[in-house]
C-alpha atoms as a PDB file:
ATOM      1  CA  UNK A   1      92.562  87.994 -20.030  1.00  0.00           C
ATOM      2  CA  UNK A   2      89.014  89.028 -19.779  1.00  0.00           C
ATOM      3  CA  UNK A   3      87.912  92.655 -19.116  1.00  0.00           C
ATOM      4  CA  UNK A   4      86.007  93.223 -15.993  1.00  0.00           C
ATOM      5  CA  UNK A   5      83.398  95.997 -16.426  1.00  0.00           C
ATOM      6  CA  UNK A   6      82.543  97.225 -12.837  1.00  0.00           C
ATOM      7  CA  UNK A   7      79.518  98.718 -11.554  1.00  0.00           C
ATOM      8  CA  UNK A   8      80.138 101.205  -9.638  1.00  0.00           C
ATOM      9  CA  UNK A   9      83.446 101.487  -8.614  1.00  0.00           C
ATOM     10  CA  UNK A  10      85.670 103.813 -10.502  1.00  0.00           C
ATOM     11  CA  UNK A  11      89.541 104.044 -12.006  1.00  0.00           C
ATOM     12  CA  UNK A  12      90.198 106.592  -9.481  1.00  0.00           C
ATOM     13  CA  UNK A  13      88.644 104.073  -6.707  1.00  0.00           C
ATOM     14  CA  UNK A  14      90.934 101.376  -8.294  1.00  0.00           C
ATOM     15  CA  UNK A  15      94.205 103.411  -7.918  1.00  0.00           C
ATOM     16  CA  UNK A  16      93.339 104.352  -4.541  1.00  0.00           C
ATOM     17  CA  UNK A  17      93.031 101.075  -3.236  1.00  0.00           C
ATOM     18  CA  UNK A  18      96.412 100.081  -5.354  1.00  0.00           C
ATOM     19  CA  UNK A  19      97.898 102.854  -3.325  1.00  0.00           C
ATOM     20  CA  UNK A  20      96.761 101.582   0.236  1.00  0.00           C
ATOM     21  CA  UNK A  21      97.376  98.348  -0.614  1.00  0.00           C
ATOM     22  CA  UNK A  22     100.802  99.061  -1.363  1.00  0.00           C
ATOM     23  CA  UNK A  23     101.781 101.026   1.557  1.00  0.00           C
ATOM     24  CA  UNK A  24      99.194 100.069   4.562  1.00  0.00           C
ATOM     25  CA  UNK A  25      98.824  96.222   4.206  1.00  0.00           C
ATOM     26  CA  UNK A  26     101.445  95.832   6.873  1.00  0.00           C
ATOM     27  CA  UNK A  27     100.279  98.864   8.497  1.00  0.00           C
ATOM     28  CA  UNK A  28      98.559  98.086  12.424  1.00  0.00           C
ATOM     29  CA  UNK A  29     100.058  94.357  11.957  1.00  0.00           C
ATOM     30  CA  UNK A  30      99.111  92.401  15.256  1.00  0.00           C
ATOM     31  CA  UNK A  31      99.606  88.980  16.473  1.00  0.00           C
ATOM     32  CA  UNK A  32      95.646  88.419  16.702  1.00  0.00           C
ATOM     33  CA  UNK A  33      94.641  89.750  12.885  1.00  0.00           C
ATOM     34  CA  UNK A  34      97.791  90.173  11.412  1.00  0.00           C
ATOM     35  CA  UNK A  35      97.326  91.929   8.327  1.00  0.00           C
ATOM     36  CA  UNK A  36      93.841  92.299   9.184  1.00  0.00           C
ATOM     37  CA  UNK A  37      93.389  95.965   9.658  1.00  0.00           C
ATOM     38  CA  UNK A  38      95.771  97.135   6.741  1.00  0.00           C
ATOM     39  CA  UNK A  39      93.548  94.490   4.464  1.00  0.00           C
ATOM     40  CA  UNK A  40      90.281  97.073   5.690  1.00  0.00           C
ATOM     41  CA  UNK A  41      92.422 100.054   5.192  1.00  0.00           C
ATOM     42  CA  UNK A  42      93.450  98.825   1.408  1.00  0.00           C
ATOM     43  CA  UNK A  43      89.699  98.198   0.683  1.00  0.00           C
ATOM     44  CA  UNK A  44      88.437 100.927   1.900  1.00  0.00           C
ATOM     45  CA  UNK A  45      87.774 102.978  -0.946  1.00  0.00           C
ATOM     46  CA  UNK A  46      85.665 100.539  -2.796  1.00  0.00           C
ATOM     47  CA  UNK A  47      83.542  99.997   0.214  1.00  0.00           C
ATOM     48  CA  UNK A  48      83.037 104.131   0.694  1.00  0.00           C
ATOM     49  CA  UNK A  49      81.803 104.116  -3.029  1.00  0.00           C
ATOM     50  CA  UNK A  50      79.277 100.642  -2.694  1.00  0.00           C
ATOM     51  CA  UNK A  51      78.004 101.034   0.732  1.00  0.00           C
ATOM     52  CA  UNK A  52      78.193 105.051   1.492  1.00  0.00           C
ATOM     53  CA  UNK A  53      74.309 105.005   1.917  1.00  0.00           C
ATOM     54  CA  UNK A  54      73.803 101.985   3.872  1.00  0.00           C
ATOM     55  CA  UNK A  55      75.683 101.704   7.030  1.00  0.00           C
ATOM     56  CA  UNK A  56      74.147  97.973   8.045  1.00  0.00           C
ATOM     57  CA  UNK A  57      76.287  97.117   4.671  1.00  0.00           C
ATOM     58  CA  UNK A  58      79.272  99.109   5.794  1.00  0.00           C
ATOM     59  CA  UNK A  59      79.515  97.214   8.888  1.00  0.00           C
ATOM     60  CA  UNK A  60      79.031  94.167   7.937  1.00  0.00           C
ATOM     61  CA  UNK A  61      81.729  94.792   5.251  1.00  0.00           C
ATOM     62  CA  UNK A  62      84.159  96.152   7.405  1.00  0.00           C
ATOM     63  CA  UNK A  63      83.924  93.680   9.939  1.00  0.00           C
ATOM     64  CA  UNK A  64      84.067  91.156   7.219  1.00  0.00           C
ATOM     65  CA  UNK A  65      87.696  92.794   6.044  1.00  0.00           C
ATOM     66  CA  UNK A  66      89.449  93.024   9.458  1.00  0.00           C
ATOM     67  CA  UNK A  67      88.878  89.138  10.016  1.00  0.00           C
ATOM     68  CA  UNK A  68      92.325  87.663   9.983  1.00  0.00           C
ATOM     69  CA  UNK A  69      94.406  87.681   7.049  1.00  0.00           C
ATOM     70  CA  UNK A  70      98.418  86.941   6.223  1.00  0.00           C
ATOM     71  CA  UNK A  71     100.388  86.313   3.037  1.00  0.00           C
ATOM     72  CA  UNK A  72     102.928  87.732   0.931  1.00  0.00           C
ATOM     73  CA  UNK A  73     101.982  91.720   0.351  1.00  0.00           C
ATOM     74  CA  UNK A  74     103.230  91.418  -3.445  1.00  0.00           C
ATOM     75  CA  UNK A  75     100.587  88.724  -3.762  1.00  0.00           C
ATOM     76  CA  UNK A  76      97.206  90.101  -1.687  1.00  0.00           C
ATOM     77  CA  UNK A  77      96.987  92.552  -4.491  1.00  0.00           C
ATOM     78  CA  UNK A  78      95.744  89.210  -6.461  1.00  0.00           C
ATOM     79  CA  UNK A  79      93.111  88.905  -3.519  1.00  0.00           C
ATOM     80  CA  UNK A  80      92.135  92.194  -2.968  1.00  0.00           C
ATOM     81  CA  UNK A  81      91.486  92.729  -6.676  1.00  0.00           C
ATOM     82  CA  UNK A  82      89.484  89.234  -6.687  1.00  0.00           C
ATOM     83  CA  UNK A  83      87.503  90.904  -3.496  1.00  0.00           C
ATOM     84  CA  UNK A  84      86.966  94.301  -4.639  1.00  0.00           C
ATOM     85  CA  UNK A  85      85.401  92.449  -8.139  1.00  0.00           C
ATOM     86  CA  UNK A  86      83.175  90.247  -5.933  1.00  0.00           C
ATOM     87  CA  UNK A  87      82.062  92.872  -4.064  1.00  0.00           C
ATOM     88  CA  UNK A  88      80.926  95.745  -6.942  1.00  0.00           C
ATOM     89  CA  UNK A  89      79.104  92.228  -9.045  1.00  0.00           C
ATOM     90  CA  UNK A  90      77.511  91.061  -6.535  1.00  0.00           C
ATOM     91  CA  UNK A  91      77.189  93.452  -3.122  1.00  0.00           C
ATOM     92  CA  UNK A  92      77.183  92.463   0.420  1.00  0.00           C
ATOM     93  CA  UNK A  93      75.362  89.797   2.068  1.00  0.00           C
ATOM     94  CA  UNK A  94      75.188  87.009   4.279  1.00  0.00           C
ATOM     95  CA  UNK A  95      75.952  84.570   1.296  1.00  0.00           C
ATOM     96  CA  UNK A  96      78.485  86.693  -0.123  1.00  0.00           C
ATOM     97  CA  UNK A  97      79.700  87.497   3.044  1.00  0.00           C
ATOM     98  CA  UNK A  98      80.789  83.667   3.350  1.00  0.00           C
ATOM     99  CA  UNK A  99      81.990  83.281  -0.340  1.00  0.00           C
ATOM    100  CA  UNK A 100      84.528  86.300  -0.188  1.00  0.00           C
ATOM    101  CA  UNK A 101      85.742  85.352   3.416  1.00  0.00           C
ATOM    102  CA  UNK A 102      86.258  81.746   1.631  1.00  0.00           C
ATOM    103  CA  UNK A 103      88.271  83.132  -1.005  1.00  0.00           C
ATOM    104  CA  UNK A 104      90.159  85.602   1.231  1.00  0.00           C
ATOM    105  CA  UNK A 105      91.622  81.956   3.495  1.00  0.00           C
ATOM    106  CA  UNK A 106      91.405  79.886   0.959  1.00  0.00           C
ATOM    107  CA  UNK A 107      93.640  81.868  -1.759  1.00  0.00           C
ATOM    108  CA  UNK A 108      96.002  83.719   1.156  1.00  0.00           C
ATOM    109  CA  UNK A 109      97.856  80.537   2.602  1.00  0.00           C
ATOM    110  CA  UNK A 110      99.083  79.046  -1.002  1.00  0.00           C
ATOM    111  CA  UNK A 111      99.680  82.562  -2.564  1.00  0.00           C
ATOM    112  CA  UNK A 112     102.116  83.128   0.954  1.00  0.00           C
ATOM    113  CA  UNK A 113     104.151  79.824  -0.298  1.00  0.00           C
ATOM    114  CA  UNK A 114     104.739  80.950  -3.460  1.00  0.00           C
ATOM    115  CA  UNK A 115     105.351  84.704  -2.924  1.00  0.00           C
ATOM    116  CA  UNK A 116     107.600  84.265  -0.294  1.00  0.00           C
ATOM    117  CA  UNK A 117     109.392  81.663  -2.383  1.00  0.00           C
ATOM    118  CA  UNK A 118     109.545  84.157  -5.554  1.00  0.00           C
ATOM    119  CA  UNK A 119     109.207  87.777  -3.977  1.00  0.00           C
ATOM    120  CA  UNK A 120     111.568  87.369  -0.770  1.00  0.00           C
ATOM    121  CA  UNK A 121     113.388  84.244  -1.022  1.00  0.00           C
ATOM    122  CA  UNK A 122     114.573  84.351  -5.270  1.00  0.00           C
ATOM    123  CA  UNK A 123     114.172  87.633  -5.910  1.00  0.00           C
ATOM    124  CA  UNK A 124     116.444  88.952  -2.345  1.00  0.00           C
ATOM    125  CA  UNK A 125     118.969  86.290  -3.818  1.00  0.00           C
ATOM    126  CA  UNK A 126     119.398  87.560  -7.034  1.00  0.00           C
ATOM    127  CA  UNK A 127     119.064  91.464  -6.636  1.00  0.00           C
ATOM    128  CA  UNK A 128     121.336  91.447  -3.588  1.00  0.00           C
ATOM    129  CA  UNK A 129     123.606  89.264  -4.585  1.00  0.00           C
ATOM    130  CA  UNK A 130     124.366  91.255  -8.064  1.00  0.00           C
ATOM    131  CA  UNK A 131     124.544  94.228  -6.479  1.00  0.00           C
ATOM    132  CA  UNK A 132     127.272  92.952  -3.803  1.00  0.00           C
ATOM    133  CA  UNK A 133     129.271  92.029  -6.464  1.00  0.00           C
ATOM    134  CA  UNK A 134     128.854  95.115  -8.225  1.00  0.00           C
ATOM    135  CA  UNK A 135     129.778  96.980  -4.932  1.00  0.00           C
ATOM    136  CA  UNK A 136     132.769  94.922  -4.480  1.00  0.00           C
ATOM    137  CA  UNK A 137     134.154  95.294  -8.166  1.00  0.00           C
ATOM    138  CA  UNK A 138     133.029  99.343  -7.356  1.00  0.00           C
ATOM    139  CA  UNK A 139     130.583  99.450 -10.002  1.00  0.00           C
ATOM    140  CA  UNK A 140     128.236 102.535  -8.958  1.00  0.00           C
ATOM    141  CA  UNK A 141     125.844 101.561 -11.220  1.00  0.00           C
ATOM    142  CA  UNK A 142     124.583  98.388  -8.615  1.00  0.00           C
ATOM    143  CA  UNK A 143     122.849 101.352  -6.995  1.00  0.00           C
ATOM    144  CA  UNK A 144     120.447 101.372  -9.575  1.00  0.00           C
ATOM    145  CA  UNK A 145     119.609  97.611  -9.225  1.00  0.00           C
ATOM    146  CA  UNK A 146     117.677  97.538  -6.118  1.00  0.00           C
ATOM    147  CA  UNK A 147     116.021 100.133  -7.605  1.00  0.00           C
ATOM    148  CA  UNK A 148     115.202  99.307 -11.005  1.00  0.00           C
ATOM    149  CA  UNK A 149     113.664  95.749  -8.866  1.00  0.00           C
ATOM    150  CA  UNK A 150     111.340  97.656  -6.711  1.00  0.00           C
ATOM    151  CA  UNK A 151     109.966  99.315  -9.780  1.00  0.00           C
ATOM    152  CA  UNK A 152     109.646  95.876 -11.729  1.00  0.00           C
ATOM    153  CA  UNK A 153     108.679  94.582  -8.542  1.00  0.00           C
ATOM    154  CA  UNK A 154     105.438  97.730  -8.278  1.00  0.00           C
ATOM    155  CA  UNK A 155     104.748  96.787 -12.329  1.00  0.00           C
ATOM    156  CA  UNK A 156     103.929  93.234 -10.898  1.00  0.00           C
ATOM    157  CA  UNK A 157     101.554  94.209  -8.209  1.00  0.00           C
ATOM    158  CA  UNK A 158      99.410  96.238 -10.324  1.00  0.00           C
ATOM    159  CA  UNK A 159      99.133  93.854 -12.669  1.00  0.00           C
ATOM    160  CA  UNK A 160      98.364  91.137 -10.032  1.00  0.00           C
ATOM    161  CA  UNK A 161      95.708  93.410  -9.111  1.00  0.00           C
ATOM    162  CA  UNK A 162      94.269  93.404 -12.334  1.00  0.00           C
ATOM    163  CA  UNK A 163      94.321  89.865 -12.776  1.00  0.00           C
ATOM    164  CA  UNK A 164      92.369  89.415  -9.530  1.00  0.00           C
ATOM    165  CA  UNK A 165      89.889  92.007 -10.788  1.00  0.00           C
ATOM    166  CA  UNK A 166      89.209  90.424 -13.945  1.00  0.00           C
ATOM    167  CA  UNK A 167      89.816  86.993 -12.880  1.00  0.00           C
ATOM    168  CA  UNK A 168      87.987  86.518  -9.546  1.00  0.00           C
ATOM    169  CA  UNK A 169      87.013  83.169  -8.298  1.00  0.00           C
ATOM    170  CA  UNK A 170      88.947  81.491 -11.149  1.00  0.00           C
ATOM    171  CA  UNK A 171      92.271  82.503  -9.425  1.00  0.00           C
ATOM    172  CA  UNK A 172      91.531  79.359  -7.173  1.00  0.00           C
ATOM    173  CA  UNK A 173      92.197  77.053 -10.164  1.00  0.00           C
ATOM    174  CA  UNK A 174      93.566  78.607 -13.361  1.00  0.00           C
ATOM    175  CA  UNK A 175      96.449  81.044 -11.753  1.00  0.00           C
ATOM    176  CA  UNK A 176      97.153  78.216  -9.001  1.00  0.00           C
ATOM    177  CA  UNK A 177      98.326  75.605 -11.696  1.00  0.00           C
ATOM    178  CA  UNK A 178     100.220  77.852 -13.754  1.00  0.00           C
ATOM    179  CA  UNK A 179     102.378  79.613 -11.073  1.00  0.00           C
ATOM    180  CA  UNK A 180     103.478  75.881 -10.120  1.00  0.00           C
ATOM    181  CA  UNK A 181     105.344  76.075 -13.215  1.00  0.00           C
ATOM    182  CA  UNK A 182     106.611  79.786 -12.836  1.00  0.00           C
ATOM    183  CA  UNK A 183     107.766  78.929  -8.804  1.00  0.00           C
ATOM    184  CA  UNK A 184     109.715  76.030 -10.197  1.00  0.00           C
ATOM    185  CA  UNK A 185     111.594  77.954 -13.403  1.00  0.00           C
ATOM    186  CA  UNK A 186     112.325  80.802 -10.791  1.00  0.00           C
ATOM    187  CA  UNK A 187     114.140  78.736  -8.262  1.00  0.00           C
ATOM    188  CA  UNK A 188     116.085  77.312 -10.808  1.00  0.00           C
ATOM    189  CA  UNK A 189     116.833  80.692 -12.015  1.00  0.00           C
ATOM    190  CA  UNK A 190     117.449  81.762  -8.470  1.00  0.00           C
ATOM    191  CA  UNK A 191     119.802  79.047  -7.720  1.00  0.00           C
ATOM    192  CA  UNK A 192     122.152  79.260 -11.166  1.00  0.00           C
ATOM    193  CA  UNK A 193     122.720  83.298 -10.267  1.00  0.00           C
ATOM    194  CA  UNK A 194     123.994  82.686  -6.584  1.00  0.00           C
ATOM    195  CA  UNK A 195     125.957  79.679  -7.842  1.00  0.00           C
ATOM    196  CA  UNK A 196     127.229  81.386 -10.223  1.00  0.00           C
ATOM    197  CA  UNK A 197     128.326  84.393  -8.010  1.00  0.00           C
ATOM    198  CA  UNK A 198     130.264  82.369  -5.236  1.00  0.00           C
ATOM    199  CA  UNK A 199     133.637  82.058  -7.075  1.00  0.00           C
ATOM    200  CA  UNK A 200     132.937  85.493  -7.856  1.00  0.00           C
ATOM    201  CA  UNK A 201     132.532  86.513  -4.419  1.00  0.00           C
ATOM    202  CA  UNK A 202     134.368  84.512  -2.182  1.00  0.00           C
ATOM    203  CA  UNK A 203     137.507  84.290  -3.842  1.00  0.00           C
ATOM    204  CA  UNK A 204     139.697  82.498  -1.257  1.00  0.00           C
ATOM    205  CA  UNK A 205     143.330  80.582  -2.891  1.00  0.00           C
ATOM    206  CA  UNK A 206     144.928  77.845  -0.857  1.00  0.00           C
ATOM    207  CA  UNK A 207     148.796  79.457  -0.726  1.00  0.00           C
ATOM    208  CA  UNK A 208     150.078  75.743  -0.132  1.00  0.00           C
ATOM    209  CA  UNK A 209     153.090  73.793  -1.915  1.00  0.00           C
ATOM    210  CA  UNK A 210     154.951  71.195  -1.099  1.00  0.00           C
ATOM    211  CA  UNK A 211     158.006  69.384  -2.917  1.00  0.00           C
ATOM    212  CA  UNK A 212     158.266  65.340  -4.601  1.00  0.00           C
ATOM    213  CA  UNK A 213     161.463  64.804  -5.112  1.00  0.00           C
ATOM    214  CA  UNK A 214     162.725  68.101  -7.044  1.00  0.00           C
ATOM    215  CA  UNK A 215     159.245  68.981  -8.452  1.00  0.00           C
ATOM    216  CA  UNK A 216     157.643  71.374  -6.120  1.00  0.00           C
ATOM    217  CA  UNK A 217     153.793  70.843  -6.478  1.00  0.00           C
ATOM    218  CA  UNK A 218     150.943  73.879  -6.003  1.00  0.00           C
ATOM    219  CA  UNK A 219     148.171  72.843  -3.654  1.00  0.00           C
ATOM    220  CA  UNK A 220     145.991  75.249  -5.271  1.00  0.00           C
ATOM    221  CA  UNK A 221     147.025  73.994  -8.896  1.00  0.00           C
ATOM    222  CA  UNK A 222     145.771  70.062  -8.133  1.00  0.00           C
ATOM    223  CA  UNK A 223     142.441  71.745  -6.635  1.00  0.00           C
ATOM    224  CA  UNK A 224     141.290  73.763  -9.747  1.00  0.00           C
ATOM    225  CA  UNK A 225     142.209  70.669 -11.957  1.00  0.00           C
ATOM    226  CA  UNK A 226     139.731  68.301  -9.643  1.00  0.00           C
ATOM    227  CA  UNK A 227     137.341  71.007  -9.725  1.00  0.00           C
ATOM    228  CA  UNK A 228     137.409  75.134 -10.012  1.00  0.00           C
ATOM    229  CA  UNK A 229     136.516  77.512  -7.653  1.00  0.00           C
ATOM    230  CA  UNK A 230     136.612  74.195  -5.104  1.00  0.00           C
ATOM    231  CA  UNK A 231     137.440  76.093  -1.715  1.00  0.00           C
ATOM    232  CA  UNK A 232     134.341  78.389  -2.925  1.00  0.00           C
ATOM    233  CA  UNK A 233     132.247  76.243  -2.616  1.00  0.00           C
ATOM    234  CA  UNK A 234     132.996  74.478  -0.041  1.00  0.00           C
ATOM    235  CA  UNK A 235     133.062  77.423   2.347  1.00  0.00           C
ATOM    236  CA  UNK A 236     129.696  78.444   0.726  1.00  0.00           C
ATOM    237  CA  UNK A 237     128.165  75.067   1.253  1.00  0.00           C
ATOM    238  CA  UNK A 238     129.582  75.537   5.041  1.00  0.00           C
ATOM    239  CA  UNK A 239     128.431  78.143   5.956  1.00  0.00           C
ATOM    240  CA  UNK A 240     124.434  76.826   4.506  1.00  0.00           C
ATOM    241  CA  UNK A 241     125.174  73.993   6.531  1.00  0.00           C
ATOM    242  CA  UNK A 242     126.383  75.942   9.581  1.00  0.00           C
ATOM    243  CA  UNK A 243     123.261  78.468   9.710  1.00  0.00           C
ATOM    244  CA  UNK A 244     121.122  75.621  10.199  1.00  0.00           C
ATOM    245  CA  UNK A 245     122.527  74.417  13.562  1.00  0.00           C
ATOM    246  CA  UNK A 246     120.489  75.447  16.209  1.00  0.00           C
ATOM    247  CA  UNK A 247     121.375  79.013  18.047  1.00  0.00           C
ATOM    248  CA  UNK A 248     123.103  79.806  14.427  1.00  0.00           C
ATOM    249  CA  UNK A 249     123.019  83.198  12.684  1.00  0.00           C
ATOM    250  CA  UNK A 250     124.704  84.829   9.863  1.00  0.00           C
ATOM    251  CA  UNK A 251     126.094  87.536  12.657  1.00  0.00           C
ATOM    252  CA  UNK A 252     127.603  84.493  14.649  1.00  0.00           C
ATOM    253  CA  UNK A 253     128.680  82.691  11.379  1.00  0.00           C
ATOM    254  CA  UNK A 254     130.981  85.747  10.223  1.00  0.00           C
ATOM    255  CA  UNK A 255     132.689  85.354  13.630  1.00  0.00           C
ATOM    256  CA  UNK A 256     133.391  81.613  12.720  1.00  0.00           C
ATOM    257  CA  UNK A 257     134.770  82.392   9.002  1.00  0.00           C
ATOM    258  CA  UNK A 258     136.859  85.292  10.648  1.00  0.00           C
ATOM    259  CA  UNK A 259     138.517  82.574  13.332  1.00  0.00           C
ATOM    260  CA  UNK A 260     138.928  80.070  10.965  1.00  0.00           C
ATOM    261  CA  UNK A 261     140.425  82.140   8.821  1.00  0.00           C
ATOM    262  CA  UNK A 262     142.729  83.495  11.243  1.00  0.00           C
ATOM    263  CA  UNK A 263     143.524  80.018  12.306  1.00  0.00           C
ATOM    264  CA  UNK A 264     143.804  78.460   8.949  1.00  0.00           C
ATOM    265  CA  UNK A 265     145.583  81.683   7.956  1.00  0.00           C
ATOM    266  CA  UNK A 266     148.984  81.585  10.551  1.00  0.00           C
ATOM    267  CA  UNK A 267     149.249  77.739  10.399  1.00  0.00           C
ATOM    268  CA  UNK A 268     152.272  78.030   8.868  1.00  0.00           C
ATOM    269  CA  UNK A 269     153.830  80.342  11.494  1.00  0.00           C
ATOM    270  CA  UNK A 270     152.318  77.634  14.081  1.00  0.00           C
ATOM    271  CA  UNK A 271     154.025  74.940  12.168  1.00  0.00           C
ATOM    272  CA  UNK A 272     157.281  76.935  11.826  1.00  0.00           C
ATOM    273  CA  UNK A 273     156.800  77.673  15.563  1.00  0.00           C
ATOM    274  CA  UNK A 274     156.370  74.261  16.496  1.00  0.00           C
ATOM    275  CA  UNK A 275     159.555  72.967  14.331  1.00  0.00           C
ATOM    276  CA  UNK A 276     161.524  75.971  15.578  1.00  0.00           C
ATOM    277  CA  UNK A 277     160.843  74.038  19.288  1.00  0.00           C
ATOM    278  CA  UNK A 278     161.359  70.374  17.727  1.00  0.00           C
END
């Protein structure tokens, strides 16, 4: 990856706007800009050091940066390194004006698809779902997971931001094609952890027998031979199923697994009830 030497703006200017990005993107989020106003706010540094002695520029740049804007916040650090670049090579403009708001839309809808896919969707699915198992086999050291992600997570973003810096307008084409590839191996990686972890986690035994003759034959027994960890998955591919019916949440879908359970659970009482009456 190609050094960027900038003009004017310095490392300190660079942190800085790491910094704000990081913790004011989301900051004054609004139905009409969205993420419009942090966007300014994480820019604002670089725009102090290129346009401090010509408010006409300011302006125009600041109004330029509050124009709407929405996507993953682990993945504007990609645009607001490309912008920053832009900016300090080749200053503010009508013309350049038009070319960074271009790259700003164009870049901020297909870097949302795959940071949400990789940032909120895979990597909630794997973090979480390690650490509930730790938590449930008392591990204390699953505290330190979440953890140990967001710091990965923050090594990420500032190199995303460097990549926009030295990358720029390229990002459009060369980062596009090869995080196609990286989306796809991360689902699959995302996928083969929570699979894995669902005999782990729900670990639910039919308690069933019944007798052929003299030979008394385990439910259970003819289940794990057919398939393992069957009753796993099928209350895991339930309750994905279930969460997609309308008016549906995971609150409401505990309350079904706890009544089914509690139904499925004292059907032999019922049937011993219902024989005691027969």
């Amino acid at each position: 990856m190609s050094e960027l030497k900038l003009n004017k703006i310095t490392k300190k200017d660079l942190k800085q706007i790491f910094i704000q990005n990081v913790l004011g993107l989301q900051l004054g989020w609004n139905y009409e800009k969205m993420q419009g106003l942090g966007y300014a706010y994480s820019v604002m540094p670089a725009l102090k050091r290129l346009y401090k002695d010509d408010p006409k520029k300011m302006k125009q740049a600041l109004n330029m940066e509050m124009g709407f804007f929405n996507t993953t916040p682990q993945m504007a650090h990609l645009i607001v390194g490309a912008d920053v670049a832009l900016q300090d090579q080749l200053g503010m403009n009508d013309e350049n004006e038009k070319a960074i708001t271009g790259l700003k839309t164009g870049l901020m809808g297909p870097f949302a698809g795959v940071g949400d896919t990789i940032f909120v969707a895979i990597y909630n699915a794997i973090i979480y779902s390690i650490t509930a198992y730790l938590a449930l086999s008392n591990q204390p050291i699953g505290l330190l997971i979440p953890v140990i992600g967001c710091l990965v997570i923050l090594w990420v973003r500032w190199k995303l931001f460097q990549v926009g810096l030295s990358q720029g307008t390229r990002l459009a084409t060369t980062f596009a094609d090869s995080m196609a590839t990286f989306t796809e191996g991360a689902s699959i990686l995302g996928l083969t952890v929570v699979g894995a972890m669902i005999p782990a986690v729900i670990n639910y035994k039919l308690d069933l027998t019944y007798k052929v003759g003299k030979v008394t034959m385990n439910v259970q027994d003819m289940l794990d031979k057919i398939m393992p960890a069957l009753i796993p998955l099928a209350i895991a591919l339930f309750s994905y199923w279930i969460l997609g019916r309308k008016h549906m949440n995971s609150t409401r879908l505990i309350f079904v697994l706890i009544l089914i359970g509690m139904v499925l659970g004292n059907l032999g009482a019922i049937f011993g009830w219902i024989g005691s009456l027969v």
